[in-house]
Protein backbone atom coordinates (compact mmCIF):
# COMPACT_ATOMS: atom_id res chain seq x y z
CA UNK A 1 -14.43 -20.49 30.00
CA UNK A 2 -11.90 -21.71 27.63
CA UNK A 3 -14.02 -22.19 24.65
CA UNK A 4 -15.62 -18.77 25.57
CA UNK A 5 -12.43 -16.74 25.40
CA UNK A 6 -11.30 -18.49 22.49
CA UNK A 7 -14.10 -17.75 20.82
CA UNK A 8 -14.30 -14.31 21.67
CA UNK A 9 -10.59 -13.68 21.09
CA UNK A 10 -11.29 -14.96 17.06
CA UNK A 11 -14.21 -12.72 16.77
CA UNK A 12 -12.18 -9.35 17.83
CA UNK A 13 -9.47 -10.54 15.49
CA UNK A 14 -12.04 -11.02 12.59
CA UNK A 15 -13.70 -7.77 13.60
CA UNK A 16 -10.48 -5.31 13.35
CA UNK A 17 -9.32 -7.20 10.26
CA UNK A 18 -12.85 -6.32 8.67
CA UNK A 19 -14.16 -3.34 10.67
CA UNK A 20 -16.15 -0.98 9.09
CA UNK A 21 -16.58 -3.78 5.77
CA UNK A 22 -20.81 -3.28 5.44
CA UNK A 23 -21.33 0.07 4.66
CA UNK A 24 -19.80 0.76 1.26
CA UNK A 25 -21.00 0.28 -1.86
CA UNK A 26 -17.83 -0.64 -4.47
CA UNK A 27 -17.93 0.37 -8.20
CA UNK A 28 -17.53 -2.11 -10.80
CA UNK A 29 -13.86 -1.22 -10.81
CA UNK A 30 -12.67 0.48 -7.35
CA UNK A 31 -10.34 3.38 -8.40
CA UNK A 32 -7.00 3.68 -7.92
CA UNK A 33 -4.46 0.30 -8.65
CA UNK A 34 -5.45 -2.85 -8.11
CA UNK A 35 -8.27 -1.69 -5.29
CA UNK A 36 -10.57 -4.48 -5.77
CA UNK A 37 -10.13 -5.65 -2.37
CA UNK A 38 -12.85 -8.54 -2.07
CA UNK A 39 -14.00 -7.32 1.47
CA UNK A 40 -17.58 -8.53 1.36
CA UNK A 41 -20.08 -5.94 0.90
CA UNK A 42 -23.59 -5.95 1.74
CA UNK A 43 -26.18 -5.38 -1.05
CA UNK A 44 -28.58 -3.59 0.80
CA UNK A 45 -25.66 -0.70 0.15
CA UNK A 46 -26.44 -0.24 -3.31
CA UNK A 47 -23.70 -2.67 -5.05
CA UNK A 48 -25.48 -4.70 -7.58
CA UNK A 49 -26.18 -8.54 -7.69
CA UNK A 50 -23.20 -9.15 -10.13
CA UNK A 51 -20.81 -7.23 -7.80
CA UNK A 52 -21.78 -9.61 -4.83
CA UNK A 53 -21.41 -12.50 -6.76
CA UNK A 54 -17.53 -11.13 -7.66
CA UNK A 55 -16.85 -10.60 -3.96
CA UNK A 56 -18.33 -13.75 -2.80
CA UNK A 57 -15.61 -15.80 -5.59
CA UNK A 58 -13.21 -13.36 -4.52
CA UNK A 59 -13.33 -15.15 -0.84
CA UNK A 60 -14.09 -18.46 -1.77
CA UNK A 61 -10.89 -18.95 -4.23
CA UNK A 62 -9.06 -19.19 -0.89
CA UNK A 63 -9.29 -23.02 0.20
CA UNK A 64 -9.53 -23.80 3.68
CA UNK A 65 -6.07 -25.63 3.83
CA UNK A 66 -4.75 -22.21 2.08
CA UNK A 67 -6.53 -20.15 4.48
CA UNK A 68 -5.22 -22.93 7.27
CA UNK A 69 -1.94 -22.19 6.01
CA UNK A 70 -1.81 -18.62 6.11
CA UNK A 71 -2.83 -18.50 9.51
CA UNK A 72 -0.41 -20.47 10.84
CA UNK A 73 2.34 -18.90 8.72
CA UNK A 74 1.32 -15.92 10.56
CA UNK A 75 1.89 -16.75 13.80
CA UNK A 76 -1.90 -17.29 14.41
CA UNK A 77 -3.18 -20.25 16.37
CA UNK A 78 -7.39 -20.66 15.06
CA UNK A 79 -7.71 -24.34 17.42
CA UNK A 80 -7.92 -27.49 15.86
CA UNK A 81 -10.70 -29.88 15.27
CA UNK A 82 -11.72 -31.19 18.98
CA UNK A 83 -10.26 -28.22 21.10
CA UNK A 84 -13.30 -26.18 21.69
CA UNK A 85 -15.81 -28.81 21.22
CA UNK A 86 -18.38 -30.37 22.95
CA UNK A 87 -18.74 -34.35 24.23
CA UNK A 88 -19.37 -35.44 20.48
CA UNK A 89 -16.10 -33.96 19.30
CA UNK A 90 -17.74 -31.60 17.44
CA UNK A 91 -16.40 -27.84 17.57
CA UNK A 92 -18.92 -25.38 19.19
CA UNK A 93 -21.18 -23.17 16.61
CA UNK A 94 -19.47 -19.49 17.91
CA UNK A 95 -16.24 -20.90 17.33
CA UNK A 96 -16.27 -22.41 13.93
CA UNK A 97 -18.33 -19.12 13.11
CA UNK A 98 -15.62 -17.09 14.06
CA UNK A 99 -12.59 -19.47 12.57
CA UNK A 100 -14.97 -19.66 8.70
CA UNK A 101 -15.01 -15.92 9.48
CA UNK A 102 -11.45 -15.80 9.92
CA UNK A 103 -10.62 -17.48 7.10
CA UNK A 104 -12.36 -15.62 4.63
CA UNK A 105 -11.64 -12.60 5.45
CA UNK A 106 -7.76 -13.18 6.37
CA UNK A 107 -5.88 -10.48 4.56
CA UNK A 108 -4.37 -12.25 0.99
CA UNK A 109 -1.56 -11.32 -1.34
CA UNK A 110 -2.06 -12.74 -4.98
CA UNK A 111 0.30 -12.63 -6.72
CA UNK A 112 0.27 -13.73 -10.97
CA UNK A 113 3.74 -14.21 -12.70
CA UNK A 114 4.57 -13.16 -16.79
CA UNK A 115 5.73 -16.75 -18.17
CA UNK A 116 6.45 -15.58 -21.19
CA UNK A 117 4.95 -13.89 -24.52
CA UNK A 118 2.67 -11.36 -22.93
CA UNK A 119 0.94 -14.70 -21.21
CA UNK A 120 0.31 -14.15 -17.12
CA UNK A 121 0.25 -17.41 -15.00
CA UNK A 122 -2.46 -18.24 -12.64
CA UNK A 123 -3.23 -16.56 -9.80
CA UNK A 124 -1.29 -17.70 -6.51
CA UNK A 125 -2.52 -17.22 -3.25
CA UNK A 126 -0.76 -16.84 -0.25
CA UNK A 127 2.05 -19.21 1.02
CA UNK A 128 2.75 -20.97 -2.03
CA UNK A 129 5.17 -21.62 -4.39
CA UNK A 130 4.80 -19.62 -7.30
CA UNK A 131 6.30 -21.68 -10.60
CA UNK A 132 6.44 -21.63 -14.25
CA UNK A 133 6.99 -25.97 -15.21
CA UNK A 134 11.00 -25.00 -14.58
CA UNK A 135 10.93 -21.57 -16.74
CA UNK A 136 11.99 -18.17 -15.73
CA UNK A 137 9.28 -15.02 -14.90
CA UNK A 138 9.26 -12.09 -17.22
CA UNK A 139 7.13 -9.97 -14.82
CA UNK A 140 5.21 -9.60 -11.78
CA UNK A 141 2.13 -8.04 -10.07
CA UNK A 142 1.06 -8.90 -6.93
CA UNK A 143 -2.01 -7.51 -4.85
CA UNK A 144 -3.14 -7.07 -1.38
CA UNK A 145 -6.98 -7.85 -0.63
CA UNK A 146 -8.99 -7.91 3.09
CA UNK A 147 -7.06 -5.10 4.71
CA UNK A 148 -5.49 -1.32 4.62
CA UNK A 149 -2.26 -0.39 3.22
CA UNK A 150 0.05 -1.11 -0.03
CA UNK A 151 2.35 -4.15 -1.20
CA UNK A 152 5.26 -2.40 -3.04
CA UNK A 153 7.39 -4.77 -4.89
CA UNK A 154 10.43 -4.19 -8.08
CA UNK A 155 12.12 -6.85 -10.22
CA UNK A 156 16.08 -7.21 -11.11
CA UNK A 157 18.02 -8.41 -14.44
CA UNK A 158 21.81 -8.43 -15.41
CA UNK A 159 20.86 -6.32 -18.46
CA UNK A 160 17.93 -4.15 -17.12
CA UNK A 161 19.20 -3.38 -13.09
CA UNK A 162 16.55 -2.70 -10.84
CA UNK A 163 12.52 -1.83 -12.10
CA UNK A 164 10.73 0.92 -10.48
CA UNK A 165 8.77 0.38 -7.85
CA UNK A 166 4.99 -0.44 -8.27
CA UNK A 167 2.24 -1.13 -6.07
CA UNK A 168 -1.24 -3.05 -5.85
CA UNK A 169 -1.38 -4.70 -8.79
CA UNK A 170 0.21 -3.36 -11.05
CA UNK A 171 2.84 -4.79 -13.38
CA UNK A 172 6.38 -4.65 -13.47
CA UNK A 173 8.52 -3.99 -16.19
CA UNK A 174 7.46 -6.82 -18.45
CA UNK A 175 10.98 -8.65 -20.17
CA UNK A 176 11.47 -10.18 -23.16
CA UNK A 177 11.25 -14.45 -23.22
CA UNK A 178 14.98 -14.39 -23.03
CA UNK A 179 15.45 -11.86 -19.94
CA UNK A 180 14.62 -14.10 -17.02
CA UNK A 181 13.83 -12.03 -13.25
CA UNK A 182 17.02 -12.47 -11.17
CA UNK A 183 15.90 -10.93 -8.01
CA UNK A 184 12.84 -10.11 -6.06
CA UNK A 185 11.99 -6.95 -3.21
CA UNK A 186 8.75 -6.71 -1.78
CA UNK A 187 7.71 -4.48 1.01
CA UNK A 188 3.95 -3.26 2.90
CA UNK A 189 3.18 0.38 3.46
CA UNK A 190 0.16 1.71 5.47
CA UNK A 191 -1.60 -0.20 8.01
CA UNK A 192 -0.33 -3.24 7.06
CA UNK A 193 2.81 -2.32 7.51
CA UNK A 194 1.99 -2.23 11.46
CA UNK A 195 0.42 -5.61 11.55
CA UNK A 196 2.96 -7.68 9.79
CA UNK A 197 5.74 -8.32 8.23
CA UNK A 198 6.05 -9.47 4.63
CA UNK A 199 8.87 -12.35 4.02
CA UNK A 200 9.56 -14.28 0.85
CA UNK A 201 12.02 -16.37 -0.53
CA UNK A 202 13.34 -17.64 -4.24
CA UNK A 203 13.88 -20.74 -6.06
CA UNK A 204 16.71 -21.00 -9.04
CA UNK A 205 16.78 -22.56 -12.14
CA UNK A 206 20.10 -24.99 -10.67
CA UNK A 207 17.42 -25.88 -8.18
CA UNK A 208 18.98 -23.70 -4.88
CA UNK A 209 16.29 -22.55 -2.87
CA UNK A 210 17.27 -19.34 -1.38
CA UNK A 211 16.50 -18.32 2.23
CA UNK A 212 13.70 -15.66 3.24
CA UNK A 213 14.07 -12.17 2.69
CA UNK A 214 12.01 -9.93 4.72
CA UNK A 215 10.69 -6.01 4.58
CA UNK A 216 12.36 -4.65 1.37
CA UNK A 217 15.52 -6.81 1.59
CA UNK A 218 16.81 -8.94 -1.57
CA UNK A 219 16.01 -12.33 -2.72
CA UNK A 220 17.11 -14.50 -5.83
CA UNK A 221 20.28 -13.98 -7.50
CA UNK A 222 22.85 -11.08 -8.73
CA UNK A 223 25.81 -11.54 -11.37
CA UNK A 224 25.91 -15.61 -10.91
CA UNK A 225 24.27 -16.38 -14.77
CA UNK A 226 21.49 -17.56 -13.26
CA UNK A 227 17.43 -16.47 -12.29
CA UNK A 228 14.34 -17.40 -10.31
CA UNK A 229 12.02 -20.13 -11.56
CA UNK A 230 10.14 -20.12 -8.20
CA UNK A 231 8.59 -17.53 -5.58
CA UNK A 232 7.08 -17.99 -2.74
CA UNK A 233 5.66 -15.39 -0.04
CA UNK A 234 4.06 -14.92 3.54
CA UNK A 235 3.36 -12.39 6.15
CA UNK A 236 3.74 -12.64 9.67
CA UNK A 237 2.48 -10.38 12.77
CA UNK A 238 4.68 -8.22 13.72
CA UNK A 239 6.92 -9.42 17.13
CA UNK A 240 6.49 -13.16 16.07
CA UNK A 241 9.28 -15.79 15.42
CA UNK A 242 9.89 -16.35 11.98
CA UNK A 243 10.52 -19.89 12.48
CA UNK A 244 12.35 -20.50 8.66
CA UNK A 245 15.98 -19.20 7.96
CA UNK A 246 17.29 -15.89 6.76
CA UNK A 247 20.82 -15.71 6.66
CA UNK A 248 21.25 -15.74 3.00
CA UNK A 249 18.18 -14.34 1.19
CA UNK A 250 20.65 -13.70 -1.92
CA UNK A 251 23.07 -15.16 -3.79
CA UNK A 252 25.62 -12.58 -5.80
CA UNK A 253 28.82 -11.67 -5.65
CA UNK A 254 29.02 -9.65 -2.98
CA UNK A 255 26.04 -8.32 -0.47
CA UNK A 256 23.57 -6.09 -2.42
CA UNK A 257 22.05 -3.05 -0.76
CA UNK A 258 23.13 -0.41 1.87
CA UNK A 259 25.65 -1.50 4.71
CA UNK A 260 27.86 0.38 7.23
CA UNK A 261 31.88 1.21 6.20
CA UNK A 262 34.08 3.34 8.30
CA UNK A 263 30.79 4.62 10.50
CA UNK A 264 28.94 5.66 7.24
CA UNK A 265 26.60 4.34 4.56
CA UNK A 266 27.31 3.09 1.67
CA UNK A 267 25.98 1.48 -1.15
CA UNK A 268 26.86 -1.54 -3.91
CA UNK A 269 26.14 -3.51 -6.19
CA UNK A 270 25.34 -7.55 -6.08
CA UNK A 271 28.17 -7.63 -8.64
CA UNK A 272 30.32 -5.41 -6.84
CA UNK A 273 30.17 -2.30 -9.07
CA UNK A 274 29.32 1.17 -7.18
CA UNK A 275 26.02 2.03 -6.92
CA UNK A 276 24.18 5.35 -8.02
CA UNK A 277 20.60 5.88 -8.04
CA UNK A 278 17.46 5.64 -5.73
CA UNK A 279 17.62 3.22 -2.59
CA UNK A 280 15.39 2.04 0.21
CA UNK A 281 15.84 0.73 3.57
CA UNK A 282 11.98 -0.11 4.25
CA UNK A 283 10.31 2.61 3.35
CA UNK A 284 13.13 4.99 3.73
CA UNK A 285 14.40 6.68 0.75
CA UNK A 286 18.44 7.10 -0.32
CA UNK A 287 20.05 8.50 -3.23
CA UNK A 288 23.68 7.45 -3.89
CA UNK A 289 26.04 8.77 -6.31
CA UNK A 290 28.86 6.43 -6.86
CA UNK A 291 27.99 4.30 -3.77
CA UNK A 292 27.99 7.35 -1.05
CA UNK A 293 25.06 8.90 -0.03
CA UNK A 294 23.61 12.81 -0.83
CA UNK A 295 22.80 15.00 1.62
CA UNK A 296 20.95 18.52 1.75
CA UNK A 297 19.13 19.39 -1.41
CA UNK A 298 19.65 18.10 -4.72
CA UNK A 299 17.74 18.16 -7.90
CA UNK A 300 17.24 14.81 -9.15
CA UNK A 301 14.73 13.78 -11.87
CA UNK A 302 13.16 16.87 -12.06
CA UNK A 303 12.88 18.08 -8.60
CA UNK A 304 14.49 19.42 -5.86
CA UNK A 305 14.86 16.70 -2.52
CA UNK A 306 16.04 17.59 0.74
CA UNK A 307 17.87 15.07 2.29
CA UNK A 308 19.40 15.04 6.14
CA UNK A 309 22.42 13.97 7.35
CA UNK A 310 22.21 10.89 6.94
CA UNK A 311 21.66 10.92 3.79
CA UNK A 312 17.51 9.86 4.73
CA UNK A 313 15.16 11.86 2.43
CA UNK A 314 12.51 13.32 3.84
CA UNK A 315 9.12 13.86 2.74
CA UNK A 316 7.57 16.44 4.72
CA UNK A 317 9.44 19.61 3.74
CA UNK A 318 7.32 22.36 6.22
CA UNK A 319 9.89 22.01 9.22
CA UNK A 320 12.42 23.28 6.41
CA UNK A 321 11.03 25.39 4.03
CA UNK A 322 7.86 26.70 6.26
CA UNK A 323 4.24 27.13 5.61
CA UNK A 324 3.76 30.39 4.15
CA UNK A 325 3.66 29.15 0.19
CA UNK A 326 2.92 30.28 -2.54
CA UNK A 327 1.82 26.47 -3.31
CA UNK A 328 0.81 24.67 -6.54
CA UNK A 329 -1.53 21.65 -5.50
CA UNK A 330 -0.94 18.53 -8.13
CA UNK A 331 -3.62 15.74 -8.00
CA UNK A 332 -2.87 12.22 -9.31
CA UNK A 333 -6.35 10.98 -9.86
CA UNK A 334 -4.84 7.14 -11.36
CA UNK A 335 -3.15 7.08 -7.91
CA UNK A 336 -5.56 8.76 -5.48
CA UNK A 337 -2.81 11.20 -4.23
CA UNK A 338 -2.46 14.97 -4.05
CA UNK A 339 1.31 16.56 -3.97
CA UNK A 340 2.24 19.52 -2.48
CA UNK A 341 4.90 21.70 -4.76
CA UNK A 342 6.59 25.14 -3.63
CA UNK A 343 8.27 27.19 -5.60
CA UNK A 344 12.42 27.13 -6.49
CA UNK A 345 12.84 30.64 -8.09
CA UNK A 346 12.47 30.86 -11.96
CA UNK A 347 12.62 26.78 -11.92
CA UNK A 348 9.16 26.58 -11.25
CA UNK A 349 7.20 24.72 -8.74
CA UNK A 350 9.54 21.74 -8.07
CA UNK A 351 9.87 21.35 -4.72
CA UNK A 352 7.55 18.69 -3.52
CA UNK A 353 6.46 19.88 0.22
CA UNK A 354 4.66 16.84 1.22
CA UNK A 355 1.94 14.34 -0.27
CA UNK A 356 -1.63 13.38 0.90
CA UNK A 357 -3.56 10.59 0.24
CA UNK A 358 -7.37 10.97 -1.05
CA UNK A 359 -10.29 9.23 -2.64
CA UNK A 360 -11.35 10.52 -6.50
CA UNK A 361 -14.21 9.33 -8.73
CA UNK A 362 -14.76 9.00 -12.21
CA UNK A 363 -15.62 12.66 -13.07
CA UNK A 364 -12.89 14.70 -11.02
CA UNK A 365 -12.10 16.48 -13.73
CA UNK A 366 -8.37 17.09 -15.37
CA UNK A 367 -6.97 20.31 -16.38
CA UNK A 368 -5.51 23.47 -14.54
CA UNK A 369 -7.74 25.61 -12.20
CA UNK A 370 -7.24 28.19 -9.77
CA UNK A 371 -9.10 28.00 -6.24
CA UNK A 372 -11.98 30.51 -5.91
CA UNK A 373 -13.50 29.78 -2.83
CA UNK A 374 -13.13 27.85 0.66
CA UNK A 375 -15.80 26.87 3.06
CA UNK A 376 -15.16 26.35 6.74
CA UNK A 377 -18.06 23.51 6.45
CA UNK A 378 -20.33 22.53 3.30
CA UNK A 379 -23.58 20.70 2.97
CA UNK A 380 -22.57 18.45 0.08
CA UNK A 381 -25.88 16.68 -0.59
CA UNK A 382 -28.95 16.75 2.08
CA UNK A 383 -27.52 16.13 5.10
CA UNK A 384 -23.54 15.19 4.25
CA UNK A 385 -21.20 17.42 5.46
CA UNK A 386 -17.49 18.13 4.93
CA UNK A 387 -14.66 20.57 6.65
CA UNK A 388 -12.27 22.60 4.97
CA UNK A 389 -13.54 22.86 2.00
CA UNK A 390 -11.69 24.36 -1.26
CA UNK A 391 -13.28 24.82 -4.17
CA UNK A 392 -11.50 23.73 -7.35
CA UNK A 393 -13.86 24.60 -10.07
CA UNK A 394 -17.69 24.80 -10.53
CA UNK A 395 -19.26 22.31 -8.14
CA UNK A 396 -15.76 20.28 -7.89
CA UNK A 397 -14.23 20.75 -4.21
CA UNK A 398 -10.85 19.40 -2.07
CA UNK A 399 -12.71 18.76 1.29
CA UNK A 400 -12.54 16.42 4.14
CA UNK A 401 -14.11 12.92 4.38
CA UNK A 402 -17.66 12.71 5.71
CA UNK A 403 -19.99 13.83 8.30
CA UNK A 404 -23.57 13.64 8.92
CA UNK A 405 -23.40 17.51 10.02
CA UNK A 406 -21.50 20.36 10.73
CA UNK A 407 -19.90 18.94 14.28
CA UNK A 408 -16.76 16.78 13.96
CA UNK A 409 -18.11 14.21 16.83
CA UNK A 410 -20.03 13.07 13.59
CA UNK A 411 -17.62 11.06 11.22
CA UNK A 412 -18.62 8.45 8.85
CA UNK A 413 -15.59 6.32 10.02
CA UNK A 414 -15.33 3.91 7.05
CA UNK A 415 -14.45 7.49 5.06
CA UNK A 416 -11.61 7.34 7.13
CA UNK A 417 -11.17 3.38 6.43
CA UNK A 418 -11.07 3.64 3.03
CA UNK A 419 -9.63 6.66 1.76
CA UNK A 420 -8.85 6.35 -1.76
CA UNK A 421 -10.83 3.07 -1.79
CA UNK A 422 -14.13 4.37 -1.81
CA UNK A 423 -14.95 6.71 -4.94
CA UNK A 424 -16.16 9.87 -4.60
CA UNK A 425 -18.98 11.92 -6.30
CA UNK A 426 -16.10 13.49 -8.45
CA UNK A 427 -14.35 15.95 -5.28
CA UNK A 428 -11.56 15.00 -4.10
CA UNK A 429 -11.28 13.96 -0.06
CA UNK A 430 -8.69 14.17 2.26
CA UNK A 431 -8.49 13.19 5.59
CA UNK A 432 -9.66 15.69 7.51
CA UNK A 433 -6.36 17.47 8.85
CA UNK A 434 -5.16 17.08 5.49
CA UNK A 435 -8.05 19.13 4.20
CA UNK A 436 -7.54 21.65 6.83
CA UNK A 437 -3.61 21.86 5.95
CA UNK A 438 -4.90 22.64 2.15
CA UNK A 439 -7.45 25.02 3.72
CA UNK A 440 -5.01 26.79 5.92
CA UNK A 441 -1.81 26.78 3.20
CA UNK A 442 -3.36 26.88 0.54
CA UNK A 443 -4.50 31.28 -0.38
CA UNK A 444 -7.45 31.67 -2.91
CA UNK A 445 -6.24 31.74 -6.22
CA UNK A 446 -3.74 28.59 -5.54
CA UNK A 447 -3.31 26.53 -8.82
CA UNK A 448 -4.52 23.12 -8.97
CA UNK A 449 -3.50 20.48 -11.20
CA UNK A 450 -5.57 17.57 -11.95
CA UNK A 451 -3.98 14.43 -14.35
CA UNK A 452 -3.92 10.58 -14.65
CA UNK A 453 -0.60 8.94 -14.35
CA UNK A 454 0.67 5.35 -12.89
CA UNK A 455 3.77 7.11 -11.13
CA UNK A 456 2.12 8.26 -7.58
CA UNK A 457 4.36 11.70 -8.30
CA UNK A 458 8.10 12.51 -7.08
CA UNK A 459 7.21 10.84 -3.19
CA UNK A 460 5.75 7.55 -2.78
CA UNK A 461 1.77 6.83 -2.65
CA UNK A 462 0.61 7.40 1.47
CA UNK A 463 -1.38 5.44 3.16
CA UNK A 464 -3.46 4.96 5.87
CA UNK A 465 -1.31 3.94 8.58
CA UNK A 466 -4.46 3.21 11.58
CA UNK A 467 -7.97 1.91 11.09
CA UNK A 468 -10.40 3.15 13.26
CA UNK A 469 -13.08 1.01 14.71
CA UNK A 470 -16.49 1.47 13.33
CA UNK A 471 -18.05 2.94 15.86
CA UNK A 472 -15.31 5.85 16.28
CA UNK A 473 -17.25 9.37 15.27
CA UNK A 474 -14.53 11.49 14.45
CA UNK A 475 -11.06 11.66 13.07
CA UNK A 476 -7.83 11.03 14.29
CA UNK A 477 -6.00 13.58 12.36
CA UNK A 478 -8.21 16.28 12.99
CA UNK A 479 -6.54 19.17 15.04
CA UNK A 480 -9.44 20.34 16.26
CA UNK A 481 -10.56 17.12 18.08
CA UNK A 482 -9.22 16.91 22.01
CA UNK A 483 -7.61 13.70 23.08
């Protein structure tokens, strides 16, 4: 009974960290930044011999002590050779099918470091140090592969301050050889964010190895002369024991980052200075001018922000500015998101409302349109259906993710899985009570906006915060389903 339970306990882990993986077919390049997620695809889907032969290297550059590793690091007990075997000491078939399973489909970060002129490093996998031969990093990009969400992660020198953020592979800002990285934040986003937590810790060039910083927090070094020469990474499941210290992620002059004074925020410097610009605790988004937070609205870089009273900024502006519109809709097709602007007087459409995340293709097309038409459902192609459907121009629509026909008890659920993975035919899909917000909101004649750009737009890139199982038949964000 042991061996059984075990054995079925590792194949419903390995099922909802893969669920819904064998009915997409992937394009050469999956759109949107650094989507190539090596979930093994089945070719019987349409993906082409050389694509399976990319996923299948994609899995097996992950040794099994790496794989081993990363488990464990994770809080995750797989068995060990002999426990769950039979007299000859060998384990049982099911259960070494479901701990190779496991293993190759454990969700990965990789992460590749700039070690000077323009040349990257290596890929790293996982829990392990990431080095140089002793030198300092001049950039970083780091992706997530095997399950939902977004790694976010930003870079700090002396000279430069804080990069912007960036996400999924992309780079960060890329220093000269003589401006070494001094400190390190990484964070998840999405469903990934649910499942674990993201830790990681820094090595200096003195040889002081820091300890871990976790969720968003700061690692390496601030105002001290000196700058990483090692990284090193791990998630855990969320509500496990991170068994390695924390107390002192960062070394600097004083403590970086937000921290209570006198019953309210504030924010400084590693070097002590006072702090104005953009801030995050997790995901949560600050602005502080000269180390005190903003509150209420404020135009900053363009656009107008509402922040509360605690100085939190929030991205869903309907419970204070209403529904009613006018709206402009702006689609980032580089970053698979759609942004909702209303309008601030003669300044234009610079309020952002709220953001949405969706799945493009190669020919969405870019320009300015005005909405003509909207469809309550639409036959898309012999027997694929969509809701809320807006049309943006000629046979281009916004519409919700897939259905085999006009009920919504008949989902494609790995539409739902991967949004913005998956490329469309060249509409762009929402979930589906994201389409229907568009469809309500948004009047006839609404003008959308489609460009390319590696900036997700004035809020941060969504994502999908719960997978649904692939057998689920309908959406969990449509309104119209009753739960």
């Amino acid at each position: 009974m042991r061996k059984l339970t075990r054995s079925l306990t590792l194949l419903c882990l390995t099922a909802a960290l893969v669920s819904g993986q064998a009915s997409l077919a992937w394009a050469d390049e999956a759109y949107g930044p650094g989507f190539k997620n090596g979930v093994p695809i089945s070719q019987s889907d349409g993906q082409s011999e050389d694509q399976n032969q990319t996923n299948t290297q994609t899995q097996e550059g992950v040794t099994t002590d790496e794989a081993e590793n990363a488990l464990a690091n994770a809080g995750i007990d797989i068995g060990k050779e002999g426990e769950g075997s039979g007299e000859d000491g060998e384990v049982d078939a099911a259960t070494k099918a479901a701990q190779d399973a496991l293993k190759a489909n454990f969700p990965r970060l990789q992460t590749t470091v700039m070690v000077g002129d323009s040349n990257w490093s290596q890929p790293f996998v996982n829990d392990a140090w990431i080095t140089n031969n002793g030198q300092g990093f001049h950039g970083l990009s780091t992706f997530l592969t095997n399950i939902v969400g977004n790694v976010l992660y930003r870079t700090y020198t002396s000279s430069t301050g804080w990069s912007p953020w960036v996400l999924n592979g992309q780079q960060t800002t890329n220093y000269a050889n003589d401006i070494n990285i001094e400190a390190v934040q990484m964070r998840f986003s999405g469903y990934v964010n649910n499942q674990f937590d993201i830790y990681y810790t820094a090595q200096l060039e003195d040889g002081t190895t820091m300890d871990w910083a976790k969720n968003g927090a700061t690692t390496g070094t601030m105002g001290t002369g000196h700058y990483i020469t090692g990284l090193r990474m791990a998630f855990y499941t969320k509500n496990t024991q991170f068994p390695y210290a924390t107390e002192k992620p960062l070394v600097s002059a004083v403590a970086d980052g937000m921290r209570l004074i006198d019953g309210g925020l504030r924010y400084f410097n590693g070097d002590g200075t006072s702090f104005t610009g953009w801030a995050w605790a997790g995901n949560e988004r600050y602005y502080f001018q000269d180390s005190y937070p903003v509150t209420g609205w404020q135009y900053l870089d363009g656009f107008k922000y509402y922040f509360d009273e605690s100085g939190r900024m929030l991205s869903d502006l309907e419970p204070i500015i209403g529904g009613k519109g006018p709206f402009l809709i702006s689609i980032n097709k580089t970053m698979n998101c759609m942004t909702i602007f209303a309008k601030d007087g003669n300044n234009g459409y610079i309020i952002p409302v709220k953001s949405f995340l969706t799945s493009t293709g190669p020919d969405t097309p870019l320009g300015t349109y005005q909405t003509p038409e909207k469809y309550r459902w639409r036959d898309m192609n012999h027997g694929i259906f969509t809701q809320y459907a807006t049309r943006i121009w000629k046979g281009f629509l916004i519409h919700s993710i897939l259905y085999s026909s006009p009920n919504n008890m008949t989902l494609d659920p790995t539409t739902y899985n991967y949004m913005s993975i998956a490329q469309s035919a060249g509409c762009v899909r929402l979930l589906s009570g994201d389409a229907k917000w568009v469809y309500d909101h948004c009047a006839i004649g609404t003008t959308v906006t489609i460009y390319e750009s590696v900036v997700p737009g004035p809020y941060e890139r969504p994502a999908i915060e719960q997978i649904i199982p692939e057998t689920q038949t309908w959406d969990p964000t449509d309104p119209n389903i009753a739960r």
